[in-house]
C-alpha atoms as a PDB file:
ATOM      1  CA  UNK A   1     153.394  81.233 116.724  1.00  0.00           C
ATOM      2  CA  UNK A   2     150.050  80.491 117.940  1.00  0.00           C
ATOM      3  CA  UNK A   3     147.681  83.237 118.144  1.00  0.00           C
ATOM      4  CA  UNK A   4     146.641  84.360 121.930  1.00  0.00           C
ATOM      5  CA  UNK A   5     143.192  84.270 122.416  1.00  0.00           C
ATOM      6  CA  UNK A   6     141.296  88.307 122.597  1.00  0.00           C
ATOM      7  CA  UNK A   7     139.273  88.578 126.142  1.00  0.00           C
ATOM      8  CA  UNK A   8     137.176  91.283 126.394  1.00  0.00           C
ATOM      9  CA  UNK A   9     137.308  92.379 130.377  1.00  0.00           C
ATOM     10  CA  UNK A  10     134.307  94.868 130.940  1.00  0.00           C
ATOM     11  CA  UNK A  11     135.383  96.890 134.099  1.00  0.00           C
ATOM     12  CA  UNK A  12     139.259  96.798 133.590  1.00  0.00           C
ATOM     13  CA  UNK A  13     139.513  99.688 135.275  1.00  0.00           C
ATOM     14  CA  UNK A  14     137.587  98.525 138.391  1.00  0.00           C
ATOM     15  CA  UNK A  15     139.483  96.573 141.448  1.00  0.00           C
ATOM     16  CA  UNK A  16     139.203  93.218 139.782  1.00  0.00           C
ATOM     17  CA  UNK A  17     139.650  94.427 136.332  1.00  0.00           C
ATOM     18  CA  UNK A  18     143.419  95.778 137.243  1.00  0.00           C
ATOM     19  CA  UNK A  19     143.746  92.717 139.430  1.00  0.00           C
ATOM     20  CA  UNK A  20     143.752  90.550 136.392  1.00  0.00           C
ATOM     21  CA  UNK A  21     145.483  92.769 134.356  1.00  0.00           C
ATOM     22  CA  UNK A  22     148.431  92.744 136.696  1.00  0.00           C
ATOM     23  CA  UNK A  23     148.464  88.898 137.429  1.00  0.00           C
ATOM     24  CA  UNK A  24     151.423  87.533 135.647  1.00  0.00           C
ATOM     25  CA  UNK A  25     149.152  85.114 133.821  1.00  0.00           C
ATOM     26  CA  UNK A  26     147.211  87.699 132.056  1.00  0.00           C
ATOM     27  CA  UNK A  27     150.054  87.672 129.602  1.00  0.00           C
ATOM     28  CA  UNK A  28     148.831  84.838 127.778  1.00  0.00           C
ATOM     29  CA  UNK A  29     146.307  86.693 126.848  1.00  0.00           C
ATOM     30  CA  UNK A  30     145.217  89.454 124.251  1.00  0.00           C
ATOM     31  CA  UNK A  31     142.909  91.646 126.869  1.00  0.00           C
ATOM     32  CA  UNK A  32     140.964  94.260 125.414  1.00  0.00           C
ATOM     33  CA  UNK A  33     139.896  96.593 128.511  1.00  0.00           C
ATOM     34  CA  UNK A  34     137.903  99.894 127.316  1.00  0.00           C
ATOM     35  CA  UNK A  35     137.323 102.565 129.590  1.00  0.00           C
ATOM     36  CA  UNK A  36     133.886 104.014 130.450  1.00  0.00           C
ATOM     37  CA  UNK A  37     134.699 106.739 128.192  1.00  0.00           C
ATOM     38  CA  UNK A  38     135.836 104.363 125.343  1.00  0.00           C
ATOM     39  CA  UNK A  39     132.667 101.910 125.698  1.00  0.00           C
ATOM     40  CA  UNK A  40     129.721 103.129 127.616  1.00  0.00           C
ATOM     41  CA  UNK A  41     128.324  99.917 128.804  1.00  0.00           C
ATOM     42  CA  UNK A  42     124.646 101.122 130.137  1.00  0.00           C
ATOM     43  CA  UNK A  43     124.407 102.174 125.965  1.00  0.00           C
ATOM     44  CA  UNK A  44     123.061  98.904 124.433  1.00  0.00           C
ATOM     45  CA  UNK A  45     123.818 100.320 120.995  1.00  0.00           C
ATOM     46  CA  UNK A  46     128.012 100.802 121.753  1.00  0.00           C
ATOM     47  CA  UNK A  47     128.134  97.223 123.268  1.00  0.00           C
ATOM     48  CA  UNK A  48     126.429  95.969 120.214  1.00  0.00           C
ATOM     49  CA  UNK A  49     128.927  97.744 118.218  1.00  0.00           C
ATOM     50  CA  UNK A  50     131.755  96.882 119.792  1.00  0.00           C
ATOM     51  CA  UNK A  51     130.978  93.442 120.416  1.00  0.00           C
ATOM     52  CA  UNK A  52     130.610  93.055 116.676  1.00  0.00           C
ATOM     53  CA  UNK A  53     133.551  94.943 115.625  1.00  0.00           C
ATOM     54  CA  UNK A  54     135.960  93.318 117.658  1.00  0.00           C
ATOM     55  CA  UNK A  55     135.150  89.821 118.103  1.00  0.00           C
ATOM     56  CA  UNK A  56     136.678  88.511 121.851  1.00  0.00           C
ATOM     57  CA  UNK A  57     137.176  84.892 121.944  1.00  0.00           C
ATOM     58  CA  UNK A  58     135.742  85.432 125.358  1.00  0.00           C
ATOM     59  CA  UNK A  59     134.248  88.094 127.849  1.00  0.00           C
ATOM     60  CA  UNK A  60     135.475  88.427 131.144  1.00  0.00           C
ATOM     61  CA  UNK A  61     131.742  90.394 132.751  1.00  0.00           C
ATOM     62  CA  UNK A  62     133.461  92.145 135.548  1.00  0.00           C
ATOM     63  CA  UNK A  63     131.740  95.877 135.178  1.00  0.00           C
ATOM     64  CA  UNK A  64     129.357  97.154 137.388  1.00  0.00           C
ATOM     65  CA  UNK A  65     127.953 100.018 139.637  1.00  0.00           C
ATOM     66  CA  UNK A  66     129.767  99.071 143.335  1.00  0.00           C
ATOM     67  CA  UNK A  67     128.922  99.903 146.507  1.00  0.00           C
ATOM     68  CA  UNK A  68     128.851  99.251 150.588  1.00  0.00           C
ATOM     69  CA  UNK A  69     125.969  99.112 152.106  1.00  0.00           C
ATOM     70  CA  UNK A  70     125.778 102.767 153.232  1.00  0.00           C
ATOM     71  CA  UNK A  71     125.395 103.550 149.296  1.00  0.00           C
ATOM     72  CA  UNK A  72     123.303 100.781 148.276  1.00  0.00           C
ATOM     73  CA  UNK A  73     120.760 102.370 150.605  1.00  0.00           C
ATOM     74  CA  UNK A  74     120.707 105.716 149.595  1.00  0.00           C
ATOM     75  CA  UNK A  75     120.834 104.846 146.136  1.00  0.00           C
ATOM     76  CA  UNK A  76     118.744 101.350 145.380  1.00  0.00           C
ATOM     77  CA  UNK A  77     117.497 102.789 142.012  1.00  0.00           C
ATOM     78  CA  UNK A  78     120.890 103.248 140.510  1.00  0.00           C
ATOM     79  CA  UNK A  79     122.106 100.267 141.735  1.00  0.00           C
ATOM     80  CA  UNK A  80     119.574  98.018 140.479  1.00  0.00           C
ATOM     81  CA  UNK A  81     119.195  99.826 136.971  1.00  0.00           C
ATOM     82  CA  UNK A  82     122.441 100.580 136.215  1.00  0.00           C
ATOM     83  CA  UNK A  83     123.684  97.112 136.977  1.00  0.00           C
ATOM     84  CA  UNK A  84     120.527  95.461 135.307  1.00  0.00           C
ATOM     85  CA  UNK A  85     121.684  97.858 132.166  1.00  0.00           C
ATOM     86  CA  UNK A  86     125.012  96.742 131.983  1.00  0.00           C
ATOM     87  CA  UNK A  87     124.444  93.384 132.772  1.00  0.00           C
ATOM     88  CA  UNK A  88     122.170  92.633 129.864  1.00  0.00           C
ATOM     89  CA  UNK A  89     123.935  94.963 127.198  1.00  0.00           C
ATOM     90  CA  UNK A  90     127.185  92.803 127.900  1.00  0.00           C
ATOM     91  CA  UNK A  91     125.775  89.578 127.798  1.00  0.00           C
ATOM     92  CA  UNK A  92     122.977  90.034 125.164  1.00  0.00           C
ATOM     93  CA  UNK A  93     125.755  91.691 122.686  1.00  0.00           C
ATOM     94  CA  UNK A  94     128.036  89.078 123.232  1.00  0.00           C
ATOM     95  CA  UNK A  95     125.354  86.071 122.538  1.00  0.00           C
ATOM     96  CA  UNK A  96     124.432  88.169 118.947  1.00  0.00           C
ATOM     97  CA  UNK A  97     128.129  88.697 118.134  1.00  0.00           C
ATOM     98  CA  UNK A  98     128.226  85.254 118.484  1.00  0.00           C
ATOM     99  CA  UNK A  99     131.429  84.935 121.258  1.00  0.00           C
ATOM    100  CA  UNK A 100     131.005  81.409 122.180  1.00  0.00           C
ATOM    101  CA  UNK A 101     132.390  81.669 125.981  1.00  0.00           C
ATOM    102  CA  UNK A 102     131.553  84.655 128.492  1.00  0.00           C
ATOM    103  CA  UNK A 103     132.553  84.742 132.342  1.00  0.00           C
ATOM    104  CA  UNK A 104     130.163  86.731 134.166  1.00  0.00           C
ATOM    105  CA  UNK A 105     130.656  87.571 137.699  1.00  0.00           C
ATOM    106  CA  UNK A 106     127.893  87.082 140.426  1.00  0.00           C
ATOM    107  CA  UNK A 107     127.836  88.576 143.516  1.00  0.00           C
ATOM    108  CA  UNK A 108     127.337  85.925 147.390  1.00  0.00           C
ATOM    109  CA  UNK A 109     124.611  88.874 147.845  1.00  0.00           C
ATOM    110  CA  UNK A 110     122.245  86.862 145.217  1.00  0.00           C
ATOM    111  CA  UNK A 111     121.691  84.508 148.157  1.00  0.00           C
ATOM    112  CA  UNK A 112     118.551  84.686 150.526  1.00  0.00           C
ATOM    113  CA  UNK A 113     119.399  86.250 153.812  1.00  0.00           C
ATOM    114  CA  UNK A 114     118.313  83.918 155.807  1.00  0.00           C
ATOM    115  CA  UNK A 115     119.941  80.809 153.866  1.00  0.00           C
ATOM    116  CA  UNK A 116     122.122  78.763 155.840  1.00  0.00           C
ATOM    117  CA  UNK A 117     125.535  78.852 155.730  1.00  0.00           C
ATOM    118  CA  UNK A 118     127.511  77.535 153.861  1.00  0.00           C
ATOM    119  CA  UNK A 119     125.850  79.330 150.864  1.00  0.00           C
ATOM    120  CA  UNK A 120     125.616  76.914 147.912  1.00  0.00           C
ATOM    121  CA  UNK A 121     124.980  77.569 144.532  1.00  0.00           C
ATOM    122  CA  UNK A 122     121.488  76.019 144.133  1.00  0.00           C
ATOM    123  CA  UNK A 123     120.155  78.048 147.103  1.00  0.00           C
ATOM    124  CA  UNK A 124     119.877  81.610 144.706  1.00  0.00           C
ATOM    125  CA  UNK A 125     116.317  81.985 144.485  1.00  0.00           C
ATOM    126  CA  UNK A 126     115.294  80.222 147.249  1.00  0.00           C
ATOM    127  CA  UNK A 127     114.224  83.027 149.457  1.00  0.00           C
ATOM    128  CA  UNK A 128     114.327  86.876 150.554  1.00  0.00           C
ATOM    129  CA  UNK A 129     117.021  88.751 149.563  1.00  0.00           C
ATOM    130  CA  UNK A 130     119.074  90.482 151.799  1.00  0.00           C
ATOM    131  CA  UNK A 131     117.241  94.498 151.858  1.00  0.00           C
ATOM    132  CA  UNK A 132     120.255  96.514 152.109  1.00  0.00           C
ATOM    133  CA  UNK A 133     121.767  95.384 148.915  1.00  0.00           C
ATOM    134  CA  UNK A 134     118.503  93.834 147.163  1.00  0.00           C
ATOM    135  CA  UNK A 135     118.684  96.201 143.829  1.00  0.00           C
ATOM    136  CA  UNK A 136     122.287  95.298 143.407  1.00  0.00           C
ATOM    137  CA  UNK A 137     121.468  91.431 144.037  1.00  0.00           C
ATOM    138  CA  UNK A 138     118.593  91.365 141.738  1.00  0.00           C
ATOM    139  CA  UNK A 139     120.551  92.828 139.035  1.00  0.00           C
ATOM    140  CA  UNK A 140     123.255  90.277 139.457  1.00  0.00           C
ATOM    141  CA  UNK A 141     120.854  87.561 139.610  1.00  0.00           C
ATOM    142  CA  UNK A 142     119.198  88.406 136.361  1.00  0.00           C
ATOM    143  CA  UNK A 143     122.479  88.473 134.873  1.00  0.00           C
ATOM    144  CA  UNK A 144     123.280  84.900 136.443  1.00  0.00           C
ATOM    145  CA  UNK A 145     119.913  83.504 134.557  1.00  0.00           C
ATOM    146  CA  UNK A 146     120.371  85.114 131.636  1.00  0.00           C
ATOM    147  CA  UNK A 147     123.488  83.002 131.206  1.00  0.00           C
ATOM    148  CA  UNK A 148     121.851  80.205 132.048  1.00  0.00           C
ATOM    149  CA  UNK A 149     119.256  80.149 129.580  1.00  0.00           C
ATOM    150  CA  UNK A 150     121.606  81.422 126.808  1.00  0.00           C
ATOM    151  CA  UNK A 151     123.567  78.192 127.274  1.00  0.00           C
ATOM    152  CA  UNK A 152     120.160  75.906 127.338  1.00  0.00           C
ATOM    153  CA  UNK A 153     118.460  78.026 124.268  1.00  0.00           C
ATOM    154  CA  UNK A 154     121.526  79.013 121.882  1.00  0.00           C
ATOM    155  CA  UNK A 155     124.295  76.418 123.610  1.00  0.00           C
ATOM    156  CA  UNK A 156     126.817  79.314 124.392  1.00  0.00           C
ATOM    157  CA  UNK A 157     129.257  78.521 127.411  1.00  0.00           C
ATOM    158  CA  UNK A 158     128.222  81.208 129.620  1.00  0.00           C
ATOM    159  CA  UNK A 159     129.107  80.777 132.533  1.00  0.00           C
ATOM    160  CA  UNK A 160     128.949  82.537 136.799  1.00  0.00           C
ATOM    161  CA  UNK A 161     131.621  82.865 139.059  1.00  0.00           C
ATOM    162  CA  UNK A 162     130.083  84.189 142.740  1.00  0.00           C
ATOM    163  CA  UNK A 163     132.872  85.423 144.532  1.00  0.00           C
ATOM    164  CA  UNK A 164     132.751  86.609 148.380  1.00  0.00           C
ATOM    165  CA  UNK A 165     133.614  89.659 149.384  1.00  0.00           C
ATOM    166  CA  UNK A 166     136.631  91.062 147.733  1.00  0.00           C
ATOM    167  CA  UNK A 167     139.254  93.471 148.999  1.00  0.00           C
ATOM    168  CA  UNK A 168     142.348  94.456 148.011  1.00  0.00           C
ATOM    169  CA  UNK A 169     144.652  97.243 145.863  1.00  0.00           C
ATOM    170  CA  UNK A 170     142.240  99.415 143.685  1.00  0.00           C
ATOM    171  CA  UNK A 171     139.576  99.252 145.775  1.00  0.00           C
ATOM    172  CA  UNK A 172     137.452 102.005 147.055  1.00  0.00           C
ATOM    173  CA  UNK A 173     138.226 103.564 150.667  1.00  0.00           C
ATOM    174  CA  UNK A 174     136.036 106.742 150.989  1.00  0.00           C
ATOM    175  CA  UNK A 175     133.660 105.811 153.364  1.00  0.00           C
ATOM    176  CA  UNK A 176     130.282 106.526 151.665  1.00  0.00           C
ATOM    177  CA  UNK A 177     131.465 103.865 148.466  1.00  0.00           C
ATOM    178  CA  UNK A 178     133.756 101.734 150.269  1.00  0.00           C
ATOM    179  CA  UNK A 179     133.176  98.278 151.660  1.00  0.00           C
ATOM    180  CA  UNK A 180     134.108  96.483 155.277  1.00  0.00           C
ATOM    181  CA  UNK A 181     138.259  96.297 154.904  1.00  0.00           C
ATOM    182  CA  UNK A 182     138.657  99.172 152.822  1.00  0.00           C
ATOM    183  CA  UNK A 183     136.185 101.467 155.174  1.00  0.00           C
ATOM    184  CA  UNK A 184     138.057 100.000 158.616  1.00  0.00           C
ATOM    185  CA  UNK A 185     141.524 100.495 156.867  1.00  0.00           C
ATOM    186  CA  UNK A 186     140.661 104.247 155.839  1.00  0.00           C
ATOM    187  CA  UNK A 187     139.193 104.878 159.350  1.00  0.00           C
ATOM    188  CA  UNK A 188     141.654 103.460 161.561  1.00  0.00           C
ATOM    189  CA  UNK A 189     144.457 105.278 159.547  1.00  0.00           C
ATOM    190  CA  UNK A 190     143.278 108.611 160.529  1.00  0.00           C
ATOM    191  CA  UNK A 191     142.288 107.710 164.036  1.00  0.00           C
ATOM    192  CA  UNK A 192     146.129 106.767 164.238  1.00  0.00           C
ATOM    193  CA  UNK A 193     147.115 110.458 162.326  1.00  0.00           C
ATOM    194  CA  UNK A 194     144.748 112.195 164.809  1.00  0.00           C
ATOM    195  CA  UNK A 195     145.834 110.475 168.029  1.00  0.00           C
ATOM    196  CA  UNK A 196     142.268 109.331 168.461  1.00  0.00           C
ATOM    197  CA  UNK A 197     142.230 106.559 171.069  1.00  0.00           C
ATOM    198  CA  UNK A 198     138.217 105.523 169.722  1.00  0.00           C
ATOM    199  CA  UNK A 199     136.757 104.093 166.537  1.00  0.00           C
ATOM    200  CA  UNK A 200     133.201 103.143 166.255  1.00  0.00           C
ATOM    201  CA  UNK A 201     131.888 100.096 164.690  1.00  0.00           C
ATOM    202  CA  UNK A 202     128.614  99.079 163.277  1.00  0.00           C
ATOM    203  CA  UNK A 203     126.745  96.783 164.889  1.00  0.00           C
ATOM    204  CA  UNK A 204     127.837  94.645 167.792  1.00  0.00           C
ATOM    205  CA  UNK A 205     130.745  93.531 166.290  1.00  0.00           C
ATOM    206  CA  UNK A 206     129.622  89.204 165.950  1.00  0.00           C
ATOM    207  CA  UNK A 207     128.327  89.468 162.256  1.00  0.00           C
ATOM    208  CA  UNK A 208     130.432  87.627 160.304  1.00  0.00           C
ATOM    209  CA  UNK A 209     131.532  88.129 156.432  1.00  0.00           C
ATOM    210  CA  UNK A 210     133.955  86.152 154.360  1.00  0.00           C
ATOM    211  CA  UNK A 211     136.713  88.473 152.683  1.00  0.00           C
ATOM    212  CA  UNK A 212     139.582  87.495 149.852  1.00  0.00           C
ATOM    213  CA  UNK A 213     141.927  89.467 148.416  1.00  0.00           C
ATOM    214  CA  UNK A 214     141.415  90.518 144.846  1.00  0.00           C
ATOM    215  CA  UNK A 215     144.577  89.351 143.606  1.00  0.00           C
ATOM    216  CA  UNK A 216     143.430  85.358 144.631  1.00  0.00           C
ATOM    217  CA  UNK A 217     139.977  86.426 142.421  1.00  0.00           C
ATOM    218  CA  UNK A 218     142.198  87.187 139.644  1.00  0.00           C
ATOM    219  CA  UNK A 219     144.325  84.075 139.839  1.00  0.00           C
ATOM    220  CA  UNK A 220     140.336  82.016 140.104  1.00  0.00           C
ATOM    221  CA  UNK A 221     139.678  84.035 137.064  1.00  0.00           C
ATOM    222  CA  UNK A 222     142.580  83.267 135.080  1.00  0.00           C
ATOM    223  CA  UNK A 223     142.585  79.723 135.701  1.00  0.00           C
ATOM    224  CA  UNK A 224     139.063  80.010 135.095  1.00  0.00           C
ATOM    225  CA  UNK A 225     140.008  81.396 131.357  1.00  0.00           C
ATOM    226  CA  UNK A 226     142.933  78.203 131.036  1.00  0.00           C
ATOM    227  CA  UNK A 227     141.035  75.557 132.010  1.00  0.00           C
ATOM    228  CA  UNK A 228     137.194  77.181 130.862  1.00  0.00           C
ATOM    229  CA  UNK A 229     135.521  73.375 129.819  1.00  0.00           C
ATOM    230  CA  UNK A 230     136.166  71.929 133.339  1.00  0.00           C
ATOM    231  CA  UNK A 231     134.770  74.786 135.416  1.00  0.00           C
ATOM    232  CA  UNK A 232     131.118  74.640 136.837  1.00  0.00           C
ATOM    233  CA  UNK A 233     128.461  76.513 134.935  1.00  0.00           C
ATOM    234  CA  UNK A 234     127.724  78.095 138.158  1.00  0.00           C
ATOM    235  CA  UNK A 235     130.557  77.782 140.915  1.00  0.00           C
ATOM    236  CA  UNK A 236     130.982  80.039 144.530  1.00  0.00           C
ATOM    237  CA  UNK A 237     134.395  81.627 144.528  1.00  0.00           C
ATOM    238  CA  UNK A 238     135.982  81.583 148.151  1.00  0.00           C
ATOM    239  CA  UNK A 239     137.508  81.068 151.350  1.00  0.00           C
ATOM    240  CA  UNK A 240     135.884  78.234 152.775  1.00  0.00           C
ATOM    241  CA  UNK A 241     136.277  80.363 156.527  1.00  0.00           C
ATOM    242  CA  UNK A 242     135.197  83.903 157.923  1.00  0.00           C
ATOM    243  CA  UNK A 243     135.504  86.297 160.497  1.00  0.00           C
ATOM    244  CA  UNK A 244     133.595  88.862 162.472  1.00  0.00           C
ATOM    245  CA  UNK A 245     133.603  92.116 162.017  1.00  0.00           C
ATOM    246  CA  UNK A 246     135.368  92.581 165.689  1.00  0.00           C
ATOM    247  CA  UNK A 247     137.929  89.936 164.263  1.00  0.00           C
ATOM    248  CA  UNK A 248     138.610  92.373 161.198  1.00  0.00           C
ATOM    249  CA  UNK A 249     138.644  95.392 163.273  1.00  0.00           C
ATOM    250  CA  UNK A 250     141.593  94.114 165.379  1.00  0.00           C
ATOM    251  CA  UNK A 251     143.863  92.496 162.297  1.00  0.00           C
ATOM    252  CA  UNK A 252     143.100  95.612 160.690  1.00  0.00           C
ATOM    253  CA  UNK A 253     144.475  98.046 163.559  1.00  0.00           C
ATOM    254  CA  UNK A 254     147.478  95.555 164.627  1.00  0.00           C
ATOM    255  CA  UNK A 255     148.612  95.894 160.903  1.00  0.00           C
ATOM    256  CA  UNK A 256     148.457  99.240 161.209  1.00  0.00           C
ATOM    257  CA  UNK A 257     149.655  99.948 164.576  1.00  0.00           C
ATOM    258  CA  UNK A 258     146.837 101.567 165.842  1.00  0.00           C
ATOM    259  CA  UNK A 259     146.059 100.359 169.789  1.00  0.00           C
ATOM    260  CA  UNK A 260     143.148 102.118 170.430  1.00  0.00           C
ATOM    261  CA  UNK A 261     139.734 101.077 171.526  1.00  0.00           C
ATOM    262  CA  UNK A 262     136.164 100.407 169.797  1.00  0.00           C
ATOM    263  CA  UNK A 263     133.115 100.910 170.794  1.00  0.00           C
ATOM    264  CA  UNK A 264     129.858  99.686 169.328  1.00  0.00           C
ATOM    265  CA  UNK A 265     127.155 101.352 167.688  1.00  0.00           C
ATOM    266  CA  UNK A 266     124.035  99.563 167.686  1.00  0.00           C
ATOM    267  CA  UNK A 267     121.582 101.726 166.133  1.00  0.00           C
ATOM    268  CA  UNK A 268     123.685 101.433 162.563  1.00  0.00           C
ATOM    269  CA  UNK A 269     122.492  98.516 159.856  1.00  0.00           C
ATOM    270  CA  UNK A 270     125.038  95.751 159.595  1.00  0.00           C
ATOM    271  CA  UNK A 271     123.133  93.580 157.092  1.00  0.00           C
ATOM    272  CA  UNK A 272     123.074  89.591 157.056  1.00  0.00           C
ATOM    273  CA  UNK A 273     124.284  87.903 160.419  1.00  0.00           C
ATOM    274  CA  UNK A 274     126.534  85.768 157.922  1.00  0.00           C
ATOM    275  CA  UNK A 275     127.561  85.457 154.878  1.00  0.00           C
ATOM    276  CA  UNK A 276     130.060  82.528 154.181  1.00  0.00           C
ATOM    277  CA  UNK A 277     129.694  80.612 150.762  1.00  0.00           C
ATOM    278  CA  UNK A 278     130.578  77.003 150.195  1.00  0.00           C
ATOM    279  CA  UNK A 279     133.883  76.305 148.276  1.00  0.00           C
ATOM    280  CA  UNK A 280     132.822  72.375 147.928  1.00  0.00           C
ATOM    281  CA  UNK A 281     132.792  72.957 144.075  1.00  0.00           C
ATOM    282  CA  UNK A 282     135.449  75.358 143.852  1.00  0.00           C
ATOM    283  CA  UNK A 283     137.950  72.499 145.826  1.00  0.00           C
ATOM    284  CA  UNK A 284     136.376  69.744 143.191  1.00  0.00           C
ATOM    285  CA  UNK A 285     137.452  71.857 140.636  1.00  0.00           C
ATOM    286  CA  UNK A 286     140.890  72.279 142.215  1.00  0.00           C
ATOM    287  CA  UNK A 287     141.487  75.675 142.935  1.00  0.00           C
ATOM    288  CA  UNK A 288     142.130  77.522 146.317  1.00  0.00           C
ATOM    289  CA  UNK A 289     142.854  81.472 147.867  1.00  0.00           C
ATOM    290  CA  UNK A 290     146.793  81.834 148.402  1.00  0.00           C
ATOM    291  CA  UNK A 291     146.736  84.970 150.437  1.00  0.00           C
ATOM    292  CA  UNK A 292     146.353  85.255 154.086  1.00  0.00           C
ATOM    293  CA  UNK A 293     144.105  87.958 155.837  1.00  0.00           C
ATOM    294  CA  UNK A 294     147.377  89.704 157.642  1.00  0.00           C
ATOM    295  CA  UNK A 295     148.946  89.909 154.292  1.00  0.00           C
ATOM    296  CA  UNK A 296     146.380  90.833 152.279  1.00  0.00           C
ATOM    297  CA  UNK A 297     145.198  93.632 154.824  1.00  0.00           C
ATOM    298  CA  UNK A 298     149.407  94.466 154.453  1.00  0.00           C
ATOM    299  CA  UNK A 299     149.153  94.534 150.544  1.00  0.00           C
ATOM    300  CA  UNK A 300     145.711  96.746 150.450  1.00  0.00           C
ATOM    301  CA  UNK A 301     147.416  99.373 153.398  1.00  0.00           C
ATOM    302  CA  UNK A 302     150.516  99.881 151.275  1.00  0.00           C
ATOM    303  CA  UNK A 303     148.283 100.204 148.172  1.00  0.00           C
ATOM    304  CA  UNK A 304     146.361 103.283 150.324  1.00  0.00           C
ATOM    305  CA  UNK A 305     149.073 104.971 151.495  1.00  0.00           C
ATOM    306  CA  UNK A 306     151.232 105.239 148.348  1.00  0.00           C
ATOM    307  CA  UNK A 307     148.460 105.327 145.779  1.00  0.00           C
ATOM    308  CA  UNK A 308     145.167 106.156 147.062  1.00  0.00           C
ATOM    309  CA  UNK A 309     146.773 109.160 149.642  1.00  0.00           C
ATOM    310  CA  UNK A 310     148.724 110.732 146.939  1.00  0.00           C
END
């Protein structure tokens, strides 16, 4: 029997990590997934070690420190050293243990904000970053780099997936972590528990953002791992289509039930006007999202009432 290859997935206890782990696919695979308390990722010296000891075929980079926007402003420090921490610990211990393929994951916030959309790859770096996220998005795009020259200098196949938005079962609902879907599906729950016939939303309700489920980034991931040589060294991960946040408001509340009304609050941040990525080399490379918003929205509320509310 041939031997399945050993993928070490950093984060595997994150919302993508378990997304991948439950994919049917992922068992072709030997994943090694270490907690924070069995690898401590921001300590350079326990990557190193681990790296070494257990030799992966491949890293799957999929660990960081997460946030909406509400916690990426009260916290820009963390973000940006934490994640710059991790980030090169992973990556740098993997290039000296010699793994010869990583997958890092980007984030669409390493584009400028006022890049046109559709976001393509060779735009990161081409202007100002978006403010309410910028520590997290610098961090991300160091790690992006740092895979690029590792594959010019030392020839490694490192490689950057940039995936939109994300959502989906494992994610994070309290509101001062969570992000758009998870923050609307854990307020409009208890406005429908309390009766309440009003939900405020930030902004004015026409900024738009691109969301996919996790489980679709999992199945991009996986195929990603099967068919490693023919993916892009740098390559968007998406929908191809968005929404505004009005749009997401109302699917989110008919899934639920809820009939009330919203009213806008204009005073709160909202961040980029748009953020919609380009799929053009994710369709070359012949892969596309499987989940619709209604079901995914259907998936994640299930998730939150029987897991998350327990």
């Amino acid at each position: 029997m041939q031997r399945r290859s050993t993928v070490l997935l950093t984060g595997g206890s994150g919302m993508v990590g378990r997304n991948v782990l439950e994919h049917p696919a992922a068992t072709e695979w030997n994943f090694l997934a270490p907690s924070s308390s069995e690898l401590d990722l921001t300590c350079r010296d326990d990557v190193c070690r681990y790296m070494k000891a257990r030799q992966p075929d491949v890293v799957v980079h999929a660990a960081g420190r997460v946030g909406g926007i509400q916690a990426n402003m009260s916290a820009p420090v963390e973000f940006l050293v934490t994640n710059l921490d991790i980030n090169r610990n992973v990556i740098m211990a993997a290039a000296d243990a010699g793994v010869p393929r990583l997958l890092n994951l980007g984030s669409s916030c390493m584009y400028p904000r006022n890049a046109a959309n559709p976001l393509r790859e060779e735009m990161i770096l081409s202007g100002e970053l978006e403010p309410t996220n910028e520590g997290y998005a610098l961090a991300k795009i160091v790690g992006a780099r740092l895979c690029d020259y590792l594959r010019a200098e030392r020839g490694l196949a490192y490689k950057t997936m940039i995936p939109c938005n994300i959502y989906g079962r494992h994610d994070k609902f309290s509101p001062e972590h969570s992000h758009l879907i998870p923050a609307v599906i854990h307020k409009l729950h208890r406005a429908k528990v309390e009766g309440a016939r009003k939900v405020d939303v930030w902004g004015d309700g026409t900024a738009r953002r691109e969301f996919m489920y996790a489980g679709d980034l999992a199945d991009a991931i996986l195929r990603g791992l099967a068919r490693f040589d023919t993916m892009p060294d740098t390559m968007n991960i998406g929908l191809g289509f968005d929404h505004s946040i009005d749009e997401y408001y109302r699917i989110v509340a008919k899934v639920l039930g809820w009939d009330g009304v919203f009213e806008h609050d204009t005073s709160r941040p909202v961040g980029m006007r748009q953020k919609l990525v380009s799929t053009e080399r994710q369709v070359e490379w012949g892969w596309q999202a499987g989940t619709s918003l209604g079901d995914g929205v259907r998936i994640t509320y299930e998730y939150f009432l029987s897991d998350y509310l327990k």
